[in-house]
C-alpha atoms as a PDB file:
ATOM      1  CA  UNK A   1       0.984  -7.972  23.257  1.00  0.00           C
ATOM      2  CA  UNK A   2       3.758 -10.262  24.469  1.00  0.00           C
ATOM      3  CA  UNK A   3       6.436  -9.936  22.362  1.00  0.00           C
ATOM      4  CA  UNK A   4       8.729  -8.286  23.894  1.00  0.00           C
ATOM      5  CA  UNK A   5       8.755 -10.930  26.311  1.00  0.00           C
ATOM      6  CA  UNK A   6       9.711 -13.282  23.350  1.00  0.00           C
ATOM      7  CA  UNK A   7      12.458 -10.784  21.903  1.00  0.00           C
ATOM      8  CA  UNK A   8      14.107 -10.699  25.337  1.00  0.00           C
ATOM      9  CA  UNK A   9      14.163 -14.662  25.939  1.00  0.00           C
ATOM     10  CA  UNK A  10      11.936 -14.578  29.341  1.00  0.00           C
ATOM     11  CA  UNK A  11       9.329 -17.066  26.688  1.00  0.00           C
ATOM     12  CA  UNK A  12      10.633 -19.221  23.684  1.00  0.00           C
ATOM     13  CA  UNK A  13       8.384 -19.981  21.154  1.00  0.00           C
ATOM     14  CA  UNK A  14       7.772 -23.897  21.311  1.00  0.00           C
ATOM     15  CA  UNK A  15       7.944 -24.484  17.426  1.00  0.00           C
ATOM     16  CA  UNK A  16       9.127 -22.379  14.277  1.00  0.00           C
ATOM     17  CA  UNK A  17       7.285 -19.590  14.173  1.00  0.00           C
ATOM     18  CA  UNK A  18       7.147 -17.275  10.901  1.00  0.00           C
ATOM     19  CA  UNK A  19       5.762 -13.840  11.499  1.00  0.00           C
ATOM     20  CA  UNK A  20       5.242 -10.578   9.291  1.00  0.00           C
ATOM     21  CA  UNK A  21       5.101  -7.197  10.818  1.00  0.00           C
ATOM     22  CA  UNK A  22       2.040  -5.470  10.877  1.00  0.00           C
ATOM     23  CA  UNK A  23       0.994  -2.297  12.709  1.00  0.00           C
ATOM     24  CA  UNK A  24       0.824  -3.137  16.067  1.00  0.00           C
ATOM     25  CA  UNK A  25       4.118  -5.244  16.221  1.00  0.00           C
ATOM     26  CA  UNK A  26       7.402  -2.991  17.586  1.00  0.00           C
ATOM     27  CA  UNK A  27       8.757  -1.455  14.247  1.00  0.00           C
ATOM     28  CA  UNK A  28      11.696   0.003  15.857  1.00  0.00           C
ATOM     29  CA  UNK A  29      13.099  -3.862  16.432  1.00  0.00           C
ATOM     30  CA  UNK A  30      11.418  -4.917  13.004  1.00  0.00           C
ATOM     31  CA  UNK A  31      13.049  -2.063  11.042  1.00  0.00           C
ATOM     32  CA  UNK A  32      16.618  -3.785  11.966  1.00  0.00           C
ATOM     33  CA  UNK A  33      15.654  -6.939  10.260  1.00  0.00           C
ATOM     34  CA  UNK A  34      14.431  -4.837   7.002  1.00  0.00           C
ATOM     35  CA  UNK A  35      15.559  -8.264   4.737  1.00  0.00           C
ATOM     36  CA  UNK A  36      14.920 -10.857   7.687  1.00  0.00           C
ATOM     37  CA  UNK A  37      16.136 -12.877  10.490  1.00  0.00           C
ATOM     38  CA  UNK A  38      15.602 -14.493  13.903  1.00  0.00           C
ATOM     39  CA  UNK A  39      13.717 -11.810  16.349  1.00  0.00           C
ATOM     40  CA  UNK A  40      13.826 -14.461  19.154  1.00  0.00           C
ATOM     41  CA  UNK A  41      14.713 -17.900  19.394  1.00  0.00           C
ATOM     42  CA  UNK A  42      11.946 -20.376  17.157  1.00  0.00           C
ATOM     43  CA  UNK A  43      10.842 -16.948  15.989  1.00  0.00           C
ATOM     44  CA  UNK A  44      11.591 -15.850  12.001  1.00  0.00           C
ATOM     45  CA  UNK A  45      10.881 -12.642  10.927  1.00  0.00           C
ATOM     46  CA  UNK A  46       9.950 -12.085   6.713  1.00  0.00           C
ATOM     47  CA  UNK A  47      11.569  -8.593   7.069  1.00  0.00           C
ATOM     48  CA  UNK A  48       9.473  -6.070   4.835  1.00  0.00           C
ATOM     49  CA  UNK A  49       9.011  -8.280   2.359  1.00  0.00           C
ATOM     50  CA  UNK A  50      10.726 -12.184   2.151  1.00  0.00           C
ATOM     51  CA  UNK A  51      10.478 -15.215   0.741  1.00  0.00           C
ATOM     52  CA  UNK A  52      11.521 -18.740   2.422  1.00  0.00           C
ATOM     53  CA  UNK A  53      11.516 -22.444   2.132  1.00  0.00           C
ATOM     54  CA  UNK A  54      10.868 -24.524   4.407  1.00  0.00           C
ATOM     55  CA  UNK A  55      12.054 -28.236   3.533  1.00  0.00           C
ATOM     56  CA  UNK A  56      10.650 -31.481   5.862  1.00  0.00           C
ATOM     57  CA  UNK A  57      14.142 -34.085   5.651  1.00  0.00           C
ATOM     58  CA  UNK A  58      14.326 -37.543   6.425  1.00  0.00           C
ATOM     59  CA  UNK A  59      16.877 -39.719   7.346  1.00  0.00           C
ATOM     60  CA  UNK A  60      20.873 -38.892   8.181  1.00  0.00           C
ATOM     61  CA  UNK A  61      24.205 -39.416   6.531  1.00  0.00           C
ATOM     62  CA  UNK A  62      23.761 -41.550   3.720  1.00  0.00           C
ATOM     63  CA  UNK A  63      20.440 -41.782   4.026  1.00  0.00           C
ATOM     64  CA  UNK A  64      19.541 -38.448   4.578  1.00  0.00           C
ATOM     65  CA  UNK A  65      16.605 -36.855   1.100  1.00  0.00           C
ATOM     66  CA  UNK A  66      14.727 -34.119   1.393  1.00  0.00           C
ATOM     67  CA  UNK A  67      11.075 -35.206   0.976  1.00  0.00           C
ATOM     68  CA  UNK A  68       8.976 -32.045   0.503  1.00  0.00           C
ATOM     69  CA  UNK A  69       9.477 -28.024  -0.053  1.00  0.00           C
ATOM     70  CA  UNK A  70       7.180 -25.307   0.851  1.00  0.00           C
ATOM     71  CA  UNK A  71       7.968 -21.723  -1.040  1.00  0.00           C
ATOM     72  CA  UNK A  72       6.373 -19.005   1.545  1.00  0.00           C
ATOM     73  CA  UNK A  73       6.403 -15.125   1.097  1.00  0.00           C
ATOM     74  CA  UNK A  74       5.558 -12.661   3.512  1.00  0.00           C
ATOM     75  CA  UNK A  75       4.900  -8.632   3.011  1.00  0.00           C
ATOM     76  CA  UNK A  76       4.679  -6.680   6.262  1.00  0.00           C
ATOM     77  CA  UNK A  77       2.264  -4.000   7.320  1.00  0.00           C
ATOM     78  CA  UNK A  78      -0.338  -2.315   5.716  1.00  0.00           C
ATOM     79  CA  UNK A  79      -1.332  -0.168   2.882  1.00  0.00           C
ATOM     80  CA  UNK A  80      -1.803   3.730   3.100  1.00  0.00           C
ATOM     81  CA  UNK A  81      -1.439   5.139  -0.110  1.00  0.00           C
ATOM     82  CA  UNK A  82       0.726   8.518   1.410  1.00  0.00           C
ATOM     83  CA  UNK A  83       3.432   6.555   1.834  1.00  0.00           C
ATOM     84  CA  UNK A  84       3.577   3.211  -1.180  1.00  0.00           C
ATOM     85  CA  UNK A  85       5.425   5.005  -3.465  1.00  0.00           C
ATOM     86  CA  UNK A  86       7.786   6.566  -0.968  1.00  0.00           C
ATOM     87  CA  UNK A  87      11.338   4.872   0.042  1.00  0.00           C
ATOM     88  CA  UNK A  88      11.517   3.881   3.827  1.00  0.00           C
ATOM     89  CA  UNK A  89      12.909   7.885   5.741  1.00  0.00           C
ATOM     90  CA  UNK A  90      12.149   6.453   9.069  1.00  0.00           C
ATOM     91  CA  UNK A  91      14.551   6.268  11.322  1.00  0.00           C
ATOM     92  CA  UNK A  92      14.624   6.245  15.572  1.00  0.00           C
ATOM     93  CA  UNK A  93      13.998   8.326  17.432  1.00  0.00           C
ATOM     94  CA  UNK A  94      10.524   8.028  15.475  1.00  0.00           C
ATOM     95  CA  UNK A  95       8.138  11.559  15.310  1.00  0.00           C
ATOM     96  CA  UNK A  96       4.904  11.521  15.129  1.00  0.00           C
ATOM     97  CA  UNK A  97       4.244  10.956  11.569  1.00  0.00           C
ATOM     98  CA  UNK A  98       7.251   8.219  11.259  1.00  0.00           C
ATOM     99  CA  UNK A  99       6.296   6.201  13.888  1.00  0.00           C
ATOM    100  CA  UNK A 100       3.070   5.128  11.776  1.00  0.00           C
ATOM    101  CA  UNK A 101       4.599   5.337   8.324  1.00  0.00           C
ATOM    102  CA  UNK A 102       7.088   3.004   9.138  1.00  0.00           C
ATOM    103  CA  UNK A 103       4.802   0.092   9.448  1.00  0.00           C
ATOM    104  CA  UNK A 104       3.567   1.022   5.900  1.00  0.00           C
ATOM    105  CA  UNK A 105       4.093  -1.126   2.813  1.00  0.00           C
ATOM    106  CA  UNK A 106       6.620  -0.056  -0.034  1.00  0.00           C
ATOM    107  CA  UNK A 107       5.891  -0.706  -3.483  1.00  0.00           C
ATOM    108  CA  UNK A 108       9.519  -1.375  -3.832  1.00  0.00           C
ATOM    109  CA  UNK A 109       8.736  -3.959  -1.091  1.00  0.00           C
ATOM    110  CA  UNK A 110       5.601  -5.464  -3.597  1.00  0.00           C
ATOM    111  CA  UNK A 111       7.844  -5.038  -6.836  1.00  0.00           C
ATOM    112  CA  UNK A 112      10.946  -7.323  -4.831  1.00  0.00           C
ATOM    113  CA  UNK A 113       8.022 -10.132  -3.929  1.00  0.00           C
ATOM    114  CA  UNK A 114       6.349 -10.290  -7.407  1.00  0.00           C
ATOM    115  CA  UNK A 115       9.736 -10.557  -9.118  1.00  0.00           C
ATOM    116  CA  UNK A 116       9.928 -13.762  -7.168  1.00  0.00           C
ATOM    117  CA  UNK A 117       7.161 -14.948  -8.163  1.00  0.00           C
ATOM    118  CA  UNK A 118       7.349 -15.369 -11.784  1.00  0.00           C
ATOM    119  CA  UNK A 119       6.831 -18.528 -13.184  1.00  0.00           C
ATOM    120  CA  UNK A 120      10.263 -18.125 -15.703  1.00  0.00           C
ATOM    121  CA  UNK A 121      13.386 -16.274 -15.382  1.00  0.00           C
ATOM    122  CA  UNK A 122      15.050 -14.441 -17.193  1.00  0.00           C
ATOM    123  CA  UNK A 123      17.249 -16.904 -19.260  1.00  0.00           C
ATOM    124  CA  UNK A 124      13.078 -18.170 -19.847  1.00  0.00           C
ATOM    125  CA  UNK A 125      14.187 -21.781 -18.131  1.00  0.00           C
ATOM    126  CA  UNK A 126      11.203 -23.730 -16.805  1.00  0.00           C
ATOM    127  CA  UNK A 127      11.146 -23.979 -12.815  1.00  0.00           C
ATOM    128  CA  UNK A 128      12.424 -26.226 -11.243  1.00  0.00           C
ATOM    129  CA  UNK A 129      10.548 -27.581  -7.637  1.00  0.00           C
ATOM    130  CA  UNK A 130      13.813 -30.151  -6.630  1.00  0.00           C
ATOM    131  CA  UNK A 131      15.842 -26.856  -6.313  1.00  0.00           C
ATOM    132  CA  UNK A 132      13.752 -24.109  -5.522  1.00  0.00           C
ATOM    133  CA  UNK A 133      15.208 -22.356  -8.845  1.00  0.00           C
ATOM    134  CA  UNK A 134      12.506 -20.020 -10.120  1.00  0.00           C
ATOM    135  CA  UNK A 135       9.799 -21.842  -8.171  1.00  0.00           C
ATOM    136  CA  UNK A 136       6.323 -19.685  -7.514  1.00  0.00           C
ATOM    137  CA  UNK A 137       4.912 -19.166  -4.099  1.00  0.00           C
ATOM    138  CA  UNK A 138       3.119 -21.793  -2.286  1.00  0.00           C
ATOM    139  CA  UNK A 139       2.056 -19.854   0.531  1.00  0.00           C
ATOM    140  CA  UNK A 140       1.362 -15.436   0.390  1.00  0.00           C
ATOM    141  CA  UNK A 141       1.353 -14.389   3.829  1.00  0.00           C
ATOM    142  CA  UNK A 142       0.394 -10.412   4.690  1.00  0.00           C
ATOM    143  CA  UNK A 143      -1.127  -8.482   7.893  1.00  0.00           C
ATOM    144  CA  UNK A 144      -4.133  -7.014   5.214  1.00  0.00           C
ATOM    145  CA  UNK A 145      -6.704  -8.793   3.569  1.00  0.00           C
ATOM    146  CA  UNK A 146      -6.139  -8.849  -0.215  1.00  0.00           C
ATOM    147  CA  UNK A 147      -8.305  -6.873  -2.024  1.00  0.00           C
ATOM    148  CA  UNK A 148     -11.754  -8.507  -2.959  1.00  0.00           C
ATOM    149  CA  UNK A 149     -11.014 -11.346  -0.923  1.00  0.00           C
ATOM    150  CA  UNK A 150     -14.437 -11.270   1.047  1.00  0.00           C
ATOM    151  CA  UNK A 151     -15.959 -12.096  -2.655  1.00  0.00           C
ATOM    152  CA  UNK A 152     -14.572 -15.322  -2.831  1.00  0.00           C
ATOM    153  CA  UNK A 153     -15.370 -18.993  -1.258  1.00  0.00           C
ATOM    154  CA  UNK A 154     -18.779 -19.324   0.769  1.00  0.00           C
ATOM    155  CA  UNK A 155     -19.570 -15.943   0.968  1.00  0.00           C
ATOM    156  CA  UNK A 156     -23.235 -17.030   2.271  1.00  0.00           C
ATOM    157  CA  UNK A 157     -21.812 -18.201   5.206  1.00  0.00           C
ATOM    158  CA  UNK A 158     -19.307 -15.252   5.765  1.00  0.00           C
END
């Protein structure tokens, strides 16, 4: 992989990029950004588990509206079932063990995304897509396949 190339500014990614970790992506930079943030420049990182909007605006000043909103949430890594209902332990210098289990996904990490998901909050209001307030997920990004996914679409074809 290249990233480290990206990380230390020799390449720039030439538009936004929004990644997830996964297991092959360098968890000891990743585990820094545990709730998010820029990993290189045009490069956004979910952290274990994020959600963000990306808004397309028009105009300036005056004239300046905000014409469409895309909700997207990202979980990173992938599932071993040793280590979901554990907290995140790892910490550098990594051991053997840690420096797979950190890539693993946290049901606290699941619980935090699906919170953000629901359709009403807690004072039960309605959501609301001009302001993002209690708005559902557009987009569900994450490194493994969902479960049962291969059943679904054009599964002839697959």
């Amino acid at each position: 992989g290249d990233f480290h190339a990206y990380y230390s500014g020799r390449k720039v990614a030439p538009i936004l990029t929004i990644m997830i970790g996964g297991n092959h992506e360098s968890s000891n930079y990743l585990q820094e950004l545990y709730y998010g943030g820029w990993v290189a420049p045009n490069i956004w990182y979910m952290g274990a588990a994020g959600v963000i909007n990306v808004c397309k605006n028009i105009g300036t000043g005056e004239n300046f509206h905000k014409i469409a909103t895309l909700r997207i949430a990202g979980l990173s890594g992938i599932y071993n079932s040793h280590h979901y209902s554990l907290g995140r332990f790892e910490m550098p210098p990594y051991n053997r063990g840690s420096l797979r289990s950190v890539y693993h996904i946290r049901h606290v990490d699941v619980q935090r995304l699906k919170a953000l998901g629901s359709t009403e909050s807690i004072n039960h209001q309605k959501p609301d897509a001009s302001t993002n307030v209690n708005r559902t997920i557009d987009i569900m990004v994450s490194h493994d396949w969902p479960r049962g996914i291969a059943h679904h679409g054009n599964t002839s074809q697959l």
